[in-house]
Protein backbone atom coordinates (compact mmCIF):
# COMPACT_ATOMS: atom_id res chain seq x y z
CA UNK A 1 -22.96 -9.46 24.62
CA UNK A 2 -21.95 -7.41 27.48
CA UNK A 3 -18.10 -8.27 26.97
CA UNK A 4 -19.19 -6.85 22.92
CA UNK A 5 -20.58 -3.62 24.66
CA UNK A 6 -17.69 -2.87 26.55
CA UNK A 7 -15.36 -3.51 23.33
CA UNK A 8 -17.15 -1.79 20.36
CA UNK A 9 -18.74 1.50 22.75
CA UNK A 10 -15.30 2.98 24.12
CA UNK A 11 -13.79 2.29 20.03
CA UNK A 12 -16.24 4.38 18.83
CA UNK A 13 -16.29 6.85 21.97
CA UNK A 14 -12.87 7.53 21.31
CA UNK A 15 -13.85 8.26 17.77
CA UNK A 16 -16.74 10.32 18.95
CA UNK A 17 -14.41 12.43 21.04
CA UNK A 18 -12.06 12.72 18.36
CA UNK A 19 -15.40 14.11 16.23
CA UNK A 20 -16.45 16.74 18.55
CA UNK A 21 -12.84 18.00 19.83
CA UNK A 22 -12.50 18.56 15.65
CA UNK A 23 -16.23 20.25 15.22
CA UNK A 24 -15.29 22.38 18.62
CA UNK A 25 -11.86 23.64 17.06
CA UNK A 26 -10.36 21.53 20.05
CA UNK A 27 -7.56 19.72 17.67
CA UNK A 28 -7.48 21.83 14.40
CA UNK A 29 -6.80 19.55 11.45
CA UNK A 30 -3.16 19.70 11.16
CA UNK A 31 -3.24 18.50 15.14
CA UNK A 32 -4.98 15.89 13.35
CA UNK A 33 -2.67 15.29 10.92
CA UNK A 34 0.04 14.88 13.50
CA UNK A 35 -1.55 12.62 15.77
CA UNK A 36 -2.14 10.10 12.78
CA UNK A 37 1.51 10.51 11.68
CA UNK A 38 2.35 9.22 15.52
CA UNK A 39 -0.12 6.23 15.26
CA UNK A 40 1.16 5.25 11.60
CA UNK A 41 4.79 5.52 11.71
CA UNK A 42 5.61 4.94 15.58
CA UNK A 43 2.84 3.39 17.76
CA UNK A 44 1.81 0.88 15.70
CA UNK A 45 5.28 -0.16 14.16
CA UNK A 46 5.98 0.07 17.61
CA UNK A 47 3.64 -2.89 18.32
CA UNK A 48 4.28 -5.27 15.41
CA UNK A 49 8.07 -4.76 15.91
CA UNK A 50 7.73 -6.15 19.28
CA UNK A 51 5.39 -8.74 18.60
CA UNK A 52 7.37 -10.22 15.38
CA UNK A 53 10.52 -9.90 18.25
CA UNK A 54 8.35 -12.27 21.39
CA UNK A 55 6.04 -14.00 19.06
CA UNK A 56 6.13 -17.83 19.10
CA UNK A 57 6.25 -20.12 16.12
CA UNK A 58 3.75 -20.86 14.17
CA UNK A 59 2.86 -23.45 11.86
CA UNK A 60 0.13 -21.48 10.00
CA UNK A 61 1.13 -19.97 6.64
CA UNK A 62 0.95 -16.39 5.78
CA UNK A 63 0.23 -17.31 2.11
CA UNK A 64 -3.01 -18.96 3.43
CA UNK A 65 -3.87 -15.58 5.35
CA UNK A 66 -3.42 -13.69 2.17
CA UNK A 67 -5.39 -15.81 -0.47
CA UNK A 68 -8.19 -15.78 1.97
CA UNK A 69 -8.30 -12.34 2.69
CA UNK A 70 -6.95 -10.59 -0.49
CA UNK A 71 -9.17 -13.24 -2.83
CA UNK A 72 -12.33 -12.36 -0.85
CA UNK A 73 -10.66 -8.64 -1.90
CA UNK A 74 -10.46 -9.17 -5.34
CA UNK A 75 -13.81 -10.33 -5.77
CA UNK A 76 -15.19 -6.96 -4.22
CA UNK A 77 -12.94 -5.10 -6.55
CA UNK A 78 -14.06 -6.74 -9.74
CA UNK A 79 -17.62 -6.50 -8.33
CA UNK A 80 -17.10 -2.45 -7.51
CA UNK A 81 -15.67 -2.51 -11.38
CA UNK A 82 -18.21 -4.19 -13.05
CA UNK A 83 -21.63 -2.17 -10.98
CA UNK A 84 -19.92 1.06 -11.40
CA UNK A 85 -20.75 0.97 -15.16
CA UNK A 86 -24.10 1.59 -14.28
CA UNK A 87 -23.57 4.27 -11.60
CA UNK A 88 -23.01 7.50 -12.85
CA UNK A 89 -21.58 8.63 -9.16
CA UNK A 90 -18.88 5.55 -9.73
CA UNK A 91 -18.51 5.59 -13.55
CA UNK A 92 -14.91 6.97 -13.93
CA UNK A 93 -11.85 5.22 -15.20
CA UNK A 94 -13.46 2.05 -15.48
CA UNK A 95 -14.97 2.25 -11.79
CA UNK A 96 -10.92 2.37 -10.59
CA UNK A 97 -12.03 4.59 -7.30
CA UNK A 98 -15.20 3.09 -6.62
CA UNK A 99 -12.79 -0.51 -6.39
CA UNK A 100 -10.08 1.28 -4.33
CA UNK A 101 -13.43 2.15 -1.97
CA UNK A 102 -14.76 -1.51 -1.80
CA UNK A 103 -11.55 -3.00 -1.18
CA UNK A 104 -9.28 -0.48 0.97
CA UNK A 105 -10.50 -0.58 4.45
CA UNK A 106 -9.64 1.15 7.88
CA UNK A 107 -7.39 -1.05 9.28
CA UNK A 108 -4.92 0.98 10.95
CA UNK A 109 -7.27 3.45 12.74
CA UNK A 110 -10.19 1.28 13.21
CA UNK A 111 -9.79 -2.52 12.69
CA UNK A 112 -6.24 -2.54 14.50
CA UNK A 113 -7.43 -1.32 17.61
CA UNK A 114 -10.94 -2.54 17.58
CA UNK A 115 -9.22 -6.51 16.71
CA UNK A 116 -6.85 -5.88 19.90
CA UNK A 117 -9.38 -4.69 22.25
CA UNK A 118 -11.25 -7.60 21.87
CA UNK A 119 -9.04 -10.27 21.32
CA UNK A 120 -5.89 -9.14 23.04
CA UNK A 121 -2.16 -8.93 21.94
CA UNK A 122 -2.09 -12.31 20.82
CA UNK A 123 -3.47 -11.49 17.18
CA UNK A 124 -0.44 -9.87 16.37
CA UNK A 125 0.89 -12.07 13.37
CA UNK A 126 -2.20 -11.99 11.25
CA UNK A 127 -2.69 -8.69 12.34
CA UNK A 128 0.97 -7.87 10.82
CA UNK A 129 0.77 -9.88 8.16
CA UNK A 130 -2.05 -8.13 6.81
CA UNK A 131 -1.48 -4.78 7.19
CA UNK A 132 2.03 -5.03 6.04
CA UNK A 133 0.94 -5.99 2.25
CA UNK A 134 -2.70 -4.07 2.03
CA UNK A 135 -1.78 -0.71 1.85
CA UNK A 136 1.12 -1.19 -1.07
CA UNK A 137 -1.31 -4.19 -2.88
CA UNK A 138 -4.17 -1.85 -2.95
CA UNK A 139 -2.28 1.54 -4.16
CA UNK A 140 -0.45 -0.47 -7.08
CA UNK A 141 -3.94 -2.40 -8.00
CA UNK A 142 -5.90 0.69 -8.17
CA UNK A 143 -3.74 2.85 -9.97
CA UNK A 144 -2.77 -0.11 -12.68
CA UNK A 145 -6.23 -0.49 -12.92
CA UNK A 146 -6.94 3.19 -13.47
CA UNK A 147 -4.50 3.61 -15.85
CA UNK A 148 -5.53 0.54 -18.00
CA UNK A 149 -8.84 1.53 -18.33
CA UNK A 150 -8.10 4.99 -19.57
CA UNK A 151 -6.14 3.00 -22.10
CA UNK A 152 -3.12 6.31 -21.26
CA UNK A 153 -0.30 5.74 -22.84
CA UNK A 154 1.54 7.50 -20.43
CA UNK A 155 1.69 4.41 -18.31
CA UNK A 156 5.15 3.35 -17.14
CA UNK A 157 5.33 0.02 -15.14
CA UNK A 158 8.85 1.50 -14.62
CA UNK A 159 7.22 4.83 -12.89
CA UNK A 160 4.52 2.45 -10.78
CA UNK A 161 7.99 -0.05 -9.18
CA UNK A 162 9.43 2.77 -8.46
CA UNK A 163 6.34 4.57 -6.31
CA UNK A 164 5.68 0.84 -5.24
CA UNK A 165 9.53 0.75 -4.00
CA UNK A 166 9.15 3.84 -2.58
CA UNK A 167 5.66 3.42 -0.56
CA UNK A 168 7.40 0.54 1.12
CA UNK A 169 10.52 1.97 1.92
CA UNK A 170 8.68 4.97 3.46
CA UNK A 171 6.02 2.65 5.43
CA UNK A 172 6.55 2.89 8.96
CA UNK A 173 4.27 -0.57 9.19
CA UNK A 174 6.68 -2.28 6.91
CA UNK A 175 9.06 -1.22 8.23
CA UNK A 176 8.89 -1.95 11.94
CA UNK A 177 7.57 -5.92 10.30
CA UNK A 178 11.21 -5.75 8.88
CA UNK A 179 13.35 -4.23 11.65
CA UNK A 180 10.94 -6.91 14.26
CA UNK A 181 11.86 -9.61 11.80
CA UNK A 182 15.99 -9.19 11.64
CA UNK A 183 16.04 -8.46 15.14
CA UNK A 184 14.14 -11.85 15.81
CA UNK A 185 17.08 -13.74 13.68
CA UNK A 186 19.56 -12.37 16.21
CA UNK A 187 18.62 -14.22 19.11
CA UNK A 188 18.80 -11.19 21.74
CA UNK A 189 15.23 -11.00 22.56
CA UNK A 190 14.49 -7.49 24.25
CA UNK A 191 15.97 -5.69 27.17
CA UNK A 192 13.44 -4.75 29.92
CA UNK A 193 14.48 -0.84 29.06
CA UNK A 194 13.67 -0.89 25.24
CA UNK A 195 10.85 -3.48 25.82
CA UNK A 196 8.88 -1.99 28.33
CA UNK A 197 9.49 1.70 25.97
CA UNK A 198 7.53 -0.74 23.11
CA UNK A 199 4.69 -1.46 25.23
CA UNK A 200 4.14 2.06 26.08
CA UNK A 201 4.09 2.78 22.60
CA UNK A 202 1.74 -0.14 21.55
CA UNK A 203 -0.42 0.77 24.52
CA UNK A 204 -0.36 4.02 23.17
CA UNK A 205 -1.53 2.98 19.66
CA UNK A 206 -5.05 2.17 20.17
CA UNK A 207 -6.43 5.59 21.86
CA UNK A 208 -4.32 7.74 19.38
CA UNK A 209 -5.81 6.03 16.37
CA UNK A 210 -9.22 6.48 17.31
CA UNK A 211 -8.82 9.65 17.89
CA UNK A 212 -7.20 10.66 14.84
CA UNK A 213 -10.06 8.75 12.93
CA UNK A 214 -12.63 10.81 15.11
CA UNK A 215 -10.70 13.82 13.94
CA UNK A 216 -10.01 12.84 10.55
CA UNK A 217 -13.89 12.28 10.19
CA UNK A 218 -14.62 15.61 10.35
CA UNK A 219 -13.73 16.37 7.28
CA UNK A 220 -16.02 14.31 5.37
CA UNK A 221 -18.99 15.18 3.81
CA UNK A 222 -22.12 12.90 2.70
CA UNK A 223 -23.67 15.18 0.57
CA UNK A 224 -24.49 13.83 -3.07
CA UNK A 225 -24.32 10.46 -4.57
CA UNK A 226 -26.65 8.79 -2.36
CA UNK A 227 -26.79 5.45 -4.35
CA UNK A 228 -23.35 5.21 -5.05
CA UNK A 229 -22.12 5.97 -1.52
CA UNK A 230 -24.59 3.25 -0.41
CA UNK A 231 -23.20 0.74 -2.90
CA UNK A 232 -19.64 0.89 -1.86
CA UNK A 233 -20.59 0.33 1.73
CA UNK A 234 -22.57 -2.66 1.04
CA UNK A 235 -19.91 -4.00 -1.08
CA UNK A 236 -17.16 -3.29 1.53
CA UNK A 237 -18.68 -3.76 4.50
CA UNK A 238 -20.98 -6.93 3.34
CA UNK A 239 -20.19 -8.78 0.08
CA UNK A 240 -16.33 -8.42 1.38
CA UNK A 241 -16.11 -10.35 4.66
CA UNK A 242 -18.43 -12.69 3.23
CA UNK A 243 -16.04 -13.67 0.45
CA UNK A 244 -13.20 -13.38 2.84
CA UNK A 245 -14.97 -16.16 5.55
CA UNK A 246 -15.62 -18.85 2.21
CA UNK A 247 -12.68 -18.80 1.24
CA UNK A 248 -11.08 -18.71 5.06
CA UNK A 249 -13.21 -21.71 5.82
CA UNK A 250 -13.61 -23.65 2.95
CA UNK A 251 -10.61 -22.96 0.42
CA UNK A 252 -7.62 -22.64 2.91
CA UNK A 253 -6.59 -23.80 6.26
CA UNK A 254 -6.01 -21.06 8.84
CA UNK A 255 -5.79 -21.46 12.75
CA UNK A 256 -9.84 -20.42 14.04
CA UNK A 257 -8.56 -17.08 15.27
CA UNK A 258 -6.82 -16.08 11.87
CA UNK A 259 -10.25 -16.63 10.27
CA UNK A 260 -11.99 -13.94 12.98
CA UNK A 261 -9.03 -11.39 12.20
CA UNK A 262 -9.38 -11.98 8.67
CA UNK A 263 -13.40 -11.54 8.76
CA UNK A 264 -13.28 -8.46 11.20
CA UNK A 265 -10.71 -6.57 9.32
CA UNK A 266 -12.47 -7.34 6.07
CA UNK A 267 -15.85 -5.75 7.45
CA UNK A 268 -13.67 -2.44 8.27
CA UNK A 269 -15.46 0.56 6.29
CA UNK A 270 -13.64 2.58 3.84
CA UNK A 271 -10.54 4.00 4.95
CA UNK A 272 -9.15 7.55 4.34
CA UNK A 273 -6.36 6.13 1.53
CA UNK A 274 -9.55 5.42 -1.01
CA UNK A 275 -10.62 8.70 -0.32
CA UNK A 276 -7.40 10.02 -1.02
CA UNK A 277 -7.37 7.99 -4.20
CA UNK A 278 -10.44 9.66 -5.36
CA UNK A 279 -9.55 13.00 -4.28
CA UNK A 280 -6.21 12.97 -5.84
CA UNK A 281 -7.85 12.33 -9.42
CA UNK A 282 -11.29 14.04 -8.70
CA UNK A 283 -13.37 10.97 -9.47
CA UNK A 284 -16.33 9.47 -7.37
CA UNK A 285 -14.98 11.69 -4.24
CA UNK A 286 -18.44 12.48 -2.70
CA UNK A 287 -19.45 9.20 -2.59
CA UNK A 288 -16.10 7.72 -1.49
CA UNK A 289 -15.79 10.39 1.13
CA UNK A 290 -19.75 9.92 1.99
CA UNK A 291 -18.25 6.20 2.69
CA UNK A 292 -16.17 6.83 4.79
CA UNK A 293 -18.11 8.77 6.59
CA UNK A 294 -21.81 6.66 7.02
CA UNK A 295 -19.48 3.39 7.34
CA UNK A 296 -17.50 4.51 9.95
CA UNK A 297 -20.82 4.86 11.99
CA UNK A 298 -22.57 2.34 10.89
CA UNK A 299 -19.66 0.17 11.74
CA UNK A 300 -20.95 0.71 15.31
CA UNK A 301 -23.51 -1.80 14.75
CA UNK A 302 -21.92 -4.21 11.85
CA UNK A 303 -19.01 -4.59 14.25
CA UNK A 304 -20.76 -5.77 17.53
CA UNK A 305 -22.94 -7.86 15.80
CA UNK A 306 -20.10 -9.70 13.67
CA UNK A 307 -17.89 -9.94 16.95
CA UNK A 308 -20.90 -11.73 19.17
CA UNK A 309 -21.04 -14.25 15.66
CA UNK A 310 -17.55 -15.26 16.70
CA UNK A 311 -18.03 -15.19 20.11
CA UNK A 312 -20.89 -17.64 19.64
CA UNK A 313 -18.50 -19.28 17.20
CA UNK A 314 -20.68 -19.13 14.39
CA UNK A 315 -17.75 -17.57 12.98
């Protein structure tokens, strides 16, 4: 428990820093802003470009990875969907924010580093192999599924490739997956210059992120829609990872420490891209951004106690 301590209390320091140098005008929010750009599209591409690059072969399958965690996903979603008919907080385009809540979680800022300071640089692959399909998935699910249930026959599956095309192309995750992945085919390996410039940089990732989360919090309000804000964070932060470890155990075969990547990321709160979701088409946004907010400290707890589970290897 002590090792737990030591990994869960200086995560959510940082963030706690990150809080209070936002509340005392410290780092204004486009200093915010700035520093999350850096951790998004250098310090973590940064890291997965070098890991693809030195990583060693594996025999697990990245298809396994993504049924498990993306099936325990969908489950959530159609879960969200189906309650939100009977939440008036969530009860807007056919509950297409309140899913986008359940299901989008704060990998990048939260679960990346928190998933590296406890189990090292060695997690890389799932780690990678995750983010680099959750962000575009998610987006192109939730507006489809928005769009559907407004029945708007403005809809263009033309218009939704073409933002799809161009998330990807702009992702600094994907793209550092891609650029790590054609470099690997080469042969070169890394020169000690570049390579020890990419471990700066993915040493650099984890205190960066949780401070722009810590930042980025400070924005968020949990004012109004109690019931709803409390039923997206059971759904994400509970009914999620649960689906996520059935199917992970008992549908799939994935190496023991895929399974604790795939649980621990799952069990990340709501992440600032649902809130943008909501926020972008005004529906559900207090209790998507309340969320956020209440999940992100409450994670506190969820995490340490899910990480001793698979220390004790009950997970």
């Amino acid at each position: 428990m002590n090792a737990i301590l030591t990994t869960v209390l200086p995560v959510f320091g940082m963030i706690v820093l990150g809080y209070v140098l936002a509340r005392l005008k410290v780092i204004d929010a486009a200093a915010g802003r700035g520093i999350s750009l850096f951790v998004f599209n250098v310090a973590i591409p940064a890291f997965l470009f070098r890991t693809v690059v030195l990583m060693s072969d594996t025999n697990a399958a990245p298809w396994a990875l993504w049924v498990a965690f993306f099936g325990g996903l969908a489950i959530a979603w159609i879960a969200a969907a189906v309650i939100s008919r009977y939440v008036e907080s969530l009860d807007y385009s056919g509950g297409a924010a309140a899913s986008m809540a359940t299901g989008f979680g704060n990998l990048a800022l939260l679960g990346t580093p928190l998933a590296l300071a406890h189990f090292g640089q060695g997690i890389g692959v799932p780690l990678g192999l995750i983010l680099s399909i959750h962000a575009p998935v998610l987006w192109s699910a939730a507006t489809l599924h928005r769009e559907v249930a407004r029945h708007s026959g403005s809809f263009s599956p033309v218009k939704l490739g073409r933002e799809l095309f161009w998330m990807m192309a702009t992702n600094g995750i994907i793209l550092g997956l891609i650029a790590g992945a054609l470099w690997r085919t080469t042969g070169l390996g890394l020169n000690e210059i570049p390579d020890r410039m990419l471990e700066m940089l993915s040493d650099a990732s984890v205190p960066t992120a949780l401070v722009a989360l810590g930042v980025s919090l400070a924005g968020y309000s949990l004012r109004g829609s109690w019931n709803g804000m409390f039923i997206l964070i059971a759904l994400k932060m509970l009914l999620m990872p649960v689906c996520v470890y059935l199917i992970a155990r008992y549908a799939v075969t994935l190496p023991p420490m895929w399974i604790k990547v795939a649980v621990l990321l799952a069990a990340m709160p709501t992440g600032a891209n649902a809130f943008l979701f909501a926020q972008r088409n005004d529906e559900a946004v207090p209790a998507v951004s309340g969320a956020v907010a209440l999940g992100t400290g409450l994670a506190a707890i969820t995490s340490a106690l899910l990480l001793w589970l698979m220390d004790i290897n009950w997970i």
